[in-house]
C-alpha atoms as a PDB file:
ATOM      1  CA  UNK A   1     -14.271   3.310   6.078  1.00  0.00           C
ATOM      2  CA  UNK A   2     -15.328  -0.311   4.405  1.00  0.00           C
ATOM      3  CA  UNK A   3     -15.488   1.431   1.013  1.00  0.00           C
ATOM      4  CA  UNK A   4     -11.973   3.211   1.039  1.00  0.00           C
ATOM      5  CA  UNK A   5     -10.593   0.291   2.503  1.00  0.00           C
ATOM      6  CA  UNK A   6     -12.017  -1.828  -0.937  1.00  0.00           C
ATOM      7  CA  UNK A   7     -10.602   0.513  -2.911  1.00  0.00           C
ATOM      8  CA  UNK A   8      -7.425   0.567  -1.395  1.00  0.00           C
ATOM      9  CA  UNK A   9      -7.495  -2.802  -1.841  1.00  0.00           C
ATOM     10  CA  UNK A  10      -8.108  -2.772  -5.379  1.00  0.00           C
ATOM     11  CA  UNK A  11      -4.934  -0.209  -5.973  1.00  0.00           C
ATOM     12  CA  UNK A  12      -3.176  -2.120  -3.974  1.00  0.00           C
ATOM     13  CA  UNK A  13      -3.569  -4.994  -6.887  1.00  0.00           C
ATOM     14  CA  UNK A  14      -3.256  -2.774  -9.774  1.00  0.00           C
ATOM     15  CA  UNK A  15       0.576  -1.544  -7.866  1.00  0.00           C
ATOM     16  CA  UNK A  16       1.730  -5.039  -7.226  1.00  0.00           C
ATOM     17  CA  UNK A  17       1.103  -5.977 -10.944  1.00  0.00           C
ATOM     18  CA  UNK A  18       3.093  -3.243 -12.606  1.00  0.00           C
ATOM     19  CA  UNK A  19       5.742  -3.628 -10.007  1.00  0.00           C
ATOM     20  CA  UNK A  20       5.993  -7.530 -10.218  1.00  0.00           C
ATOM     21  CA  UNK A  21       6.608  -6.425 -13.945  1.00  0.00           C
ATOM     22  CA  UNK A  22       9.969  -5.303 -12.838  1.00  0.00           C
ATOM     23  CA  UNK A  23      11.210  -8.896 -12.146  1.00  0.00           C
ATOM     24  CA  UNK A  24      10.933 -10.563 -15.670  1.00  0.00           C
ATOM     25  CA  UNK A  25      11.060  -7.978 -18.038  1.00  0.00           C
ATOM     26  CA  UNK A  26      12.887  -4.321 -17.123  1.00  0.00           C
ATOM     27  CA  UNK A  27      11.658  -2.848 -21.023  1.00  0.00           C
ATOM     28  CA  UNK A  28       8.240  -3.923 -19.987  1.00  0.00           C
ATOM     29  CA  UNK A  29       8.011  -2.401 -16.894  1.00  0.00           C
ATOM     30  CA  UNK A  30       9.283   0.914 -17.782  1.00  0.00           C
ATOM     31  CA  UNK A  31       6.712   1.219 -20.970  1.00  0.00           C
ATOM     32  CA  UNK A  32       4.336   0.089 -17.908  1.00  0.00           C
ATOM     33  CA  UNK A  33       5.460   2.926 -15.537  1.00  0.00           C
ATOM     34  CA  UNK A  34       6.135   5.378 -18.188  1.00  0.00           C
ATOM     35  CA  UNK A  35       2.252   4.932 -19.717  1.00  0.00           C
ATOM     36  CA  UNK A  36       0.940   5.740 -16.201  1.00  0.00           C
ATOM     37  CA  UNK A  37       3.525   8.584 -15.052  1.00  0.00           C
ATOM     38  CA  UNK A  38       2.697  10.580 -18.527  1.00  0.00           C
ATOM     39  CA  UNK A  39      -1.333   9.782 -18.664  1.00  0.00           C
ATOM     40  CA  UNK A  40      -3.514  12.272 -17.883  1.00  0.00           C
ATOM     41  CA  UNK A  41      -6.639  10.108 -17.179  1.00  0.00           C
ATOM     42  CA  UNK A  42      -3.980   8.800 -14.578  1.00  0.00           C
ATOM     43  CA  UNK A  43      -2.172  11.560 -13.816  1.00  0.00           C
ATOM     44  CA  UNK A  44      -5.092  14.227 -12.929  1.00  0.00           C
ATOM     45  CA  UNK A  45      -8.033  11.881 -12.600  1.00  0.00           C
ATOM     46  CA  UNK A  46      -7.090   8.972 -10.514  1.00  0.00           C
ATOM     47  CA  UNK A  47      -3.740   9.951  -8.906  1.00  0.00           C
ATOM     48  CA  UNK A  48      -5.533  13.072  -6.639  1.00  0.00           C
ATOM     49  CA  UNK A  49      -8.520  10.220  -6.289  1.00  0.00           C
ATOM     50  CA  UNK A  50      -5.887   7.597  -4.406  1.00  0.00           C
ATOM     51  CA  UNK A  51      -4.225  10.545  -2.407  1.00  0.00           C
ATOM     52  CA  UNK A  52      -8.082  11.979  -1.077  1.00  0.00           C
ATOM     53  CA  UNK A  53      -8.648   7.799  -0.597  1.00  0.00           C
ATOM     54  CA  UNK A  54      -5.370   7.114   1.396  1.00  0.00           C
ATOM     55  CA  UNK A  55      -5.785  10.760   3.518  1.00  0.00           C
ATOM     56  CA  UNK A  56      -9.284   9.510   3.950  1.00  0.00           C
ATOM     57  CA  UNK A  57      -9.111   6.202   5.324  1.00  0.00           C
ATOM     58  CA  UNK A  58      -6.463   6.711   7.860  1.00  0.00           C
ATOM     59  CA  UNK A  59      -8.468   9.726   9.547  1.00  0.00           C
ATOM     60  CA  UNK A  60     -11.465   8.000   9.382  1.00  0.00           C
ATOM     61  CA  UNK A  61      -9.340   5.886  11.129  1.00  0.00           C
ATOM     62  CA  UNK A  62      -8.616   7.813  13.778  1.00  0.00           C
ATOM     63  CA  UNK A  63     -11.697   9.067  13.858  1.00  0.00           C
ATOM     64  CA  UNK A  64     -13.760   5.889  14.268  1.00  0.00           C
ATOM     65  CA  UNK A  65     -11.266   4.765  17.164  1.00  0.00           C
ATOM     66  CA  UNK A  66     -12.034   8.000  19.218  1.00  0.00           C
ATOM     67  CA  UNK A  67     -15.431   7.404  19.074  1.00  0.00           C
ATOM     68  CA  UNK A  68     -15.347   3.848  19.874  1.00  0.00           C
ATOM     69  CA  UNK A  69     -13.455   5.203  23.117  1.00  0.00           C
ATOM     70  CA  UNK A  70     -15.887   7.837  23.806  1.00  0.00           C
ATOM     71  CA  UNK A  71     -18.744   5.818  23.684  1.00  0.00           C
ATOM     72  CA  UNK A  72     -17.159   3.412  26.235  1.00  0.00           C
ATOM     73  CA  UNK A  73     -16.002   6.117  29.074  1.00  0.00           C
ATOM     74  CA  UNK A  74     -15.798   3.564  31.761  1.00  0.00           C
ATOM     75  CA  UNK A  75     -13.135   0.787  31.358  1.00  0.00           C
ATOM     76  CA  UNK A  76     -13.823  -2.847  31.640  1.00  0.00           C
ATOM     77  CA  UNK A  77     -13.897  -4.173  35.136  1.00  0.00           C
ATOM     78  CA  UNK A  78     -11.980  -7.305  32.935  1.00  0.00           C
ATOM     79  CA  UNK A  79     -10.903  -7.163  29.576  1.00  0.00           C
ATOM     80  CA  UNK A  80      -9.610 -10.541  28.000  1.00  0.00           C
ATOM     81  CA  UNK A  81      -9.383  -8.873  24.663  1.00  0.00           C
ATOM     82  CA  UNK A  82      -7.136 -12.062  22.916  1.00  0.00           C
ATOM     83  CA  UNK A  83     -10.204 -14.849  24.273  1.00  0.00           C
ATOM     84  CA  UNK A  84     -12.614 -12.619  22.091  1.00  0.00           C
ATOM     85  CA  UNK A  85     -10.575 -10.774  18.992  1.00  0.00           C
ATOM     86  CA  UNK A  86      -7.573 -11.207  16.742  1.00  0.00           C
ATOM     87  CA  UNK A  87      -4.210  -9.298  17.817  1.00  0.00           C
ATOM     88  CA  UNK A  88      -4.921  -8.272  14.227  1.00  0.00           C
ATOM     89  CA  UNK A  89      -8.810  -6.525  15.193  1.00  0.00           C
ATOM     90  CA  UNK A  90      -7.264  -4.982  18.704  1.00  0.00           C
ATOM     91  CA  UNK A  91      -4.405  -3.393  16.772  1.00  0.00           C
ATOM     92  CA  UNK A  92      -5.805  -1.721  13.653  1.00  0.00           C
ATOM     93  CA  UNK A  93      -4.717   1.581  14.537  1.00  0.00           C
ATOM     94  CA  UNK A  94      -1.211   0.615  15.518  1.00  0.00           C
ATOM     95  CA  UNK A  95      -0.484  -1.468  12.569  1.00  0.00           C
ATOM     96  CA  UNK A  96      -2.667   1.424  10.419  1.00  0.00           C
ATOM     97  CA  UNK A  97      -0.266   4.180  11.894  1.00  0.00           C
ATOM     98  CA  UNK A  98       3.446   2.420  10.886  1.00  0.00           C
ATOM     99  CA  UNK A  99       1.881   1.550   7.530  1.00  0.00           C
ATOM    100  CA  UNK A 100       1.509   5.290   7.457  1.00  0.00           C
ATOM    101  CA  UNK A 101       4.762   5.880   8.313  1.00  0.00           C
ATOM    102  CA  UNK A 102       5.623   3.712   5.525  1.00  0.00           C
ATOM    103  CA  UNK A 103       3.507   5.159   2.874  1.00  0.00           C
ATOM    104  CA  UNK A 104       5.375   8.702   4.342  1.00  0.00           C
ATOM    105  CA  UNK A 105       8.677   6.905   2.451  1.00  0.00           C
ATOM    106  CA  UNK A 106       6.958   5.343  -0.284  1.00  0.00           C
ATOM    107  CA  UNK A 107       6.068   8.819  -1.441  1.00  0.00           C
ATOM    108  CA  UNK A 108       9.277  10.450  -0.380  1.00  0.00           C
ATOM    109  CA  UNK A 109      11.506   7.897  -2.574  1.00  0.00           C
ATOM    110  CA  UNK A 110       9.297   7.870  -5.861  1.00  0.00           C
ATOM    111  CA  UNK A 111       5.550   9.947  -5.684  1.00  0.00           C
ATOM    112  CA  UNK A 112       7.950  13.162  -4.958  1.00  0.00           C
ATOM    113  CA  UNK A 113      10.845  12.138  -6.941  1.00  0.00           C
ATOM    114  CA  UNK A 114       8.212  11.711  -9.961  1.00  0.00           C
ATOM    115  CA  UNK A 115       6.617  15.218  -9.590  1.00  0.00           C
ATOM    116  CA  UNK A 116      10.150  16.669  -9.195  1.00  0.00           C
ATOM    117  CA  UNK A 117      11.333  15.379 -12.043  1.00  0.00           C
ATOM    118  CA  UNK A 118       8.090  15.996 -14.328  1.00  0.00           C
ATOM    119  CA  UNK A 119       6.644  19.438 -13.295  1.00  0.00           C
ATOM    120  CA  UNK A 120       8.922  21.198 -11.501  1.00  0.00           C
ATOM    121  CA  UNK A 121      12.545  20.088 -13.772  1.00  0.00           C
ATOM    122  CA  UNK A 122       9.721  19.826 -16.895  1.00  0.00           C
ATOM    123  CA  UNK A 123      11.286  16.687 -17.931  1.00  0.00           C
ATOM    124  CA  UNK A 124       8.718  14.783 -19.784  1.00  0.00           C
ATOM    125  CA  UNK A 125      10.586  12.202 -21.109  1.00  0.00           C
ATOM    126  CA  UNK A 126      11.204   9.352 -18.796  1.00  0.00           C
ATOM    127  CA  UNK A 127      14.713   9.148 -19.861  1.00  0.00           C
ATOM    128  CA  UNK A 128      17.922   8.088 -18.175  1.00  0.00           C
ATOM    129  CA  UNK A 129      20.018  12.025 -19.066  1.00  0.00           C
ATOM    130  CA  UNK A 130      22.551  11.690 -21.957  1.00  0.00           C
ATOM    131  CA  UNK A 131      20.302   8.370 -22.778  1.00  0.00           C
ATOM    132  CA  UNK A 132      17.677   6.867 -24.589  1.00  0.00           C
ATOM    133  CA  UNK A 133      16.590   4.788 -21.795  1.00  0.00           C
ATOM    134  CA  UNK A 134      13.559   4.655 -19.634  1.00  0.00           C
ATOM    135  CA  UNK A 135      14.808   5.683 -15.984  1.00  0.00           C
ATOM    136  CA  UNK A 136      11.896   3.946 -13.815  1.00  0.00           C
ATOM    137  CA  UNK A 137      13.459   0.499 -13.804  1.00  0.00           C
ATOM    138  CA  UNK A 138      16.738   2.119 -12.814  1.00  0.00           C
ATOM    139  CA  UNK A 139      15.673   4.398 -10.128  1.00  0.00           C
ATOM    140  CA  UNK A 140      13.413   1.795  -8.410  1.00  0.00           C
ATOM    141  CA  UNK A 141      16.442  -0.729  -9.050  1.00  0.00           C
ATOM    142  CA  UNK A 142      18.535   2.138  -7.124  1.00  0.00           C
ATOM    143  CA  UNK A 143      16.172   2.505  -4.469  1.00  0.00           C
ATOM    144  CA  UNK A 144      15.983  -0.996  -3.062  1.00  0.00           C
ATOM    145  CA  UNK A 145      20.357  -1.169  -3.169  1.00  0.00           C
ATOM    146  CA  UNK A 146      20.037   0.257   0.511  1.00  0.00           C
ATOM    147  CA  UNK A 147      19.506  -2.563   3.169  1.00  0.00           C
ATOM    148  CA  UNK A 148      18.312  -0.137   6.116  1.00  0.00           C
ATOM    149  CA  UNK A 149      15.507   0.843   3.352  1.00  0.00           C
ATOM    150  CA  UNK A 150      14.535  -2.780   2.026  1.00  0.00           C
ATOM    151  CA  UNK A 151      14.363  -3.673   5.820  1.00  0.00           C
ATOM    152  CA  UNK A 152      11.826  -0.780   6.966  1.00  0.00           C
ATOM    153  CA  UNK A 153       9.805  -1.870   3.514  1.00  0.00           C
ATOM    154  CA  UNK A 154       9.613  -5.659   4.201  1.00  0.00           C
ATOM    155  CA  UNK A 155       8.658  -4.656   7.615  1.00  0.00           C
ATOM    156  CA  UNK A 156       5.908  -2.001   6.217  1.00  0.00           C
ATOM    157  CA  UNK A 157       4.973  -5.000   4.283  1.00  0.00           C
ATOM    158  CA  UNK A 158       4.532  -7.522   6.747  1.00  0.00           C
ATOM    159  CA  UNK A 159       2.396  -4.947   8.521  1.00  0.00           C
ATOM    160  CA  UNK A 160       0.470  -4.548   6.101  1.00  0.00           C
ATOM    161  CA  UNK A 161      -0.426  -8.045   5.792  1.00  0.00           C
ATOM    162  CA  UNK A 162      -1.323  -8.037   9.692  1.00  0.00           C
ATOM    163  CA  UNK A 163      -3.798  -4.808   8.657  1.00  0.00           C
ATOM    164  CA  UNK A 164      -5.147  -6.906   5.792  1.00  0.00           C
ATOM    165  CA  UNK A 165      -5.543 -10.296   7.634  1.00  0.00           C
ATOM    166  CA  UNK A 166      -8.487  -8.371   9.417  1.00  0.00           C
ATOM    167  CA  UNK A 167      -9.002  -5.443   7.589  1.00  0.00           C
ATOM    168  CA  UNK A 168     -10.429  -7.062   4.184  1.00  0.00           C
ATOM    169  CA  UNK A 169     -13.200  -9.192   5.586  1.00  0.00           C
ATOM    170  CA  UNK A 170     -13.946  -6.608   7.963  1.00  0.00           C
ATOM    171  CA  UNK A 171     -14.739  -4.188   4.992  1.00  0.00           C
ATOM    172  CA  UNK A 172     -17.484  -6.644   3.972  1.00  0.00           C
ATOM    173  CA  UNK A 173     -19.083  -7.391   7.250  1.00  0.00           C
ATOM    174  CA  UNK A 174     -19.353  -3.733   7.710  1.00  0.00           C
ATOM    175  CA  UNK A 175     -21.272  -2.969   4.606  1.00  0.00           C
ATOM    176  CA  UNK A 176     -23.570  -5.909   5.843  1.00  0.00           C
ATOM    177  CA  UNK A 177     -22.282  -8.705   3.439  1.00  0.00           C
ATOM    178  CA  UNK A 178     -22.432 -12.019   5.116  1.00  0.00           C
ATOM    179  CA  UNK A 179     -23.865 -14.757   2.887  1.00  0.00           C
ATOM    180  CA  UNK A 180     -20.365 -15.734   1.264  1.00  0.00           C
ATOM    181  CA  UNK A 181     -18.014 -14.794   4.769  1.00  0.00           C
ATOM    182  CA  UNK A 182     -16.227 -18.341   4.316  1.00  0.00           C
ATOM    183  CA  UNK A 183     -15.184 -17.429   0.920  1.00  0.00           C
ATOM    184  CA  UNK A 184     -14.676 -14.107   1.560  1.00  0.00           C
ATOM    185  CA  UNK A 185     -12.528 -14.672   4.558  1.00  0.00           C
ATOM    186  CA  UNK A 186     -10.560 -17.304   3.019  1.00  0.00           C
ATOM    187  CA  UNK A 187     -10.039 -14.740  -0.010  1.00  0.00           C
ATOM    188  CA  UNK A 188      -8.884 -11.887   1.936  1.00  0.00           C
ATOM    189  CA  UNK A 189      -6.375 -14.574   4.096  1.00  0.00           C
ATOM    190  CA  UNK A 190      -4.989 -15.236   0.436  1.00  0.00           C
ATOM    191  CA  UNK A 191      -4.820 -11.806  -0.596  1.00  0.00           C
ATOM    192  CA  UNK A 192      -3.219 -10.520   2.815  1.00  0.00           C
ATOM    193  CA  UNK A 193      -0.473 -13.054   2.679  1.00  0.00           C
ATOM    194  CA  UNK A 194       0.101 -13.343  -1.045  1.00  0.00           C
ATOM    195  CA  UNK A 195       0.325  -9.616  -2.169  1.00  0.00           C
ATOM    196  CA  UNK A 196       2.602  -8.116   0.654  1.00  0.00           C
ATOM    197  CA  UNK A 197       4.669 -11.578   0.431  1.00  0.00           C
ATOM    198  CA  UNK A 198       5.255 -10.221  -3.353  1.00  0.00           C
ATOM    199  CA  UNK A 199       5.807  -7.016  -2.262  1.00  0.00           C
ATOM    200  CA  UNK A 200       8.411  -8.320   0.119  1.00  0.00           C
ATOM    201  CA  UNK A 201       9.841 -10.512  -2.802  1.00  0.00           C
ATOM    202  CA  UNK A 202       9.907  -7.790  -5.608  1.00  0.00           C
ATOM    203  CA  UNK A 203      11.881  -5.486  -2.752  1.00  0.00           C
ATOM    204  CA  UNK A 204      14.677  -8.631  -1.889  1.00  0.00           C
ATOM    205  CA  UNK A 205      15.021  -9.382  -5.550  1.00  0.00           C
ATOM    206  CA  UNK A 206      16.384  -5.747  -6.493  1.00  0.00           C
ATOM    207  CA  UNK A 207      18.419  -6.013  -3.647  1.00  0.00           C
ATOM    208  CA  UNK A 208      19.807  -9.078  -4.451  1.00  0.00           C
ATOM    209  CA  UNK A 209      20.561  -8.053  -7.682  1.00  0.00           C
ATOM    210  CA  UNK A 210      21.204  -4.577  -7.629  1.00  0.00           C
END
């Protein structure tokens, strides 16, 4: 769980850069999203990789909080949960399971588009039709026009950063790394707020300006 959680993590940063490209430069970021929609190193290697990571970590997930449950038959004769954990730690699995629901529409609007388009239209190109423009810019630009949709992603976003807040220095402790937990803690507050907050940003700007 603590290593597909780090490795999440570390997709997680690779997405936010390319996308961030998006806001200064729209030639830029559709050489960047064109290089890894037609790579194969990408394409076959690493893309089924994140999908058998993503699949993974929410059923182990699921998993971990039935057994956690099973091992603890008999309820609490008092249970103060909030004096002794984060809403963050006694939530994973809710905030885990709309973040899921998210993802669902992150791969509905562009993961399926993108295989449409590629191997079952055979369009190779990355162009706009009748064009010799790159589309990516366009379609993600397209995308984010609809308020109802920006909405559900700021608020997959801010979920996410409630999943994170606990999530990445839980990932550490779990794999028994304690001697830098200040650090590491203050890192993953950093990372939880700073990456969905640019998420969230990346989302309002296209909307703003579409």
């Amino acid at each position: 769980m603590a290593l597909s959680a780090l490795f999440l993590i570390i997709f997680l940063l690779l997405h936010f850069s390319v996308n961030f490209i998006s806001v200064f430069s729209e030639d830029v970021f559709n050489e960047a999203s064109h290089f890894m929609g037609t790579n194969p190193l990408v394409q076959f290697l690493m893309q089924p990789i994140l999908i058998v990571g993503v699949v993974f970590h929410f059923v182990m997930g699921f998993v971990l909080e039935a057994k956690n449950k099973a091992a603890r038959p008999v309820k609490y004769t008092k249970y103060s949960g909030g004096e002794n954990a984060s809403w963050m730690s006694r939530n994973m699995l809710v905030s885990g399971a709309v973040i899921l629901a998210f993802l669902v529409l992150h791969f509905y609007d562009f993961w399926v588009h993108e295989i449409t388009v590629k191997y079952v239209e055979g369009d190779m190109s990355g162009l706009i039709p009748g064009t010799e423009h790159l589309r990516y810019y366009e379609e993600m630009h397209e995308k984010f026009a609809d308020p109802i949709r920006v909405a559900f992603y700021c608020l997959g976003f801010v979920l996410l950063s409630l999943h994170l807040l606990h999530g990445f220095q839980s990932a550490f402790q779990s794999m028994g790394i304690r001697k830098f937990r200040n650090v590491i803690v203050k890192l993953g507050n950093i990372y939880a707020i700073v990456i969905p907050l640019g998420f969230i940003f990346i989302a309002l700007f296209h909307f703003i300006t579409k």
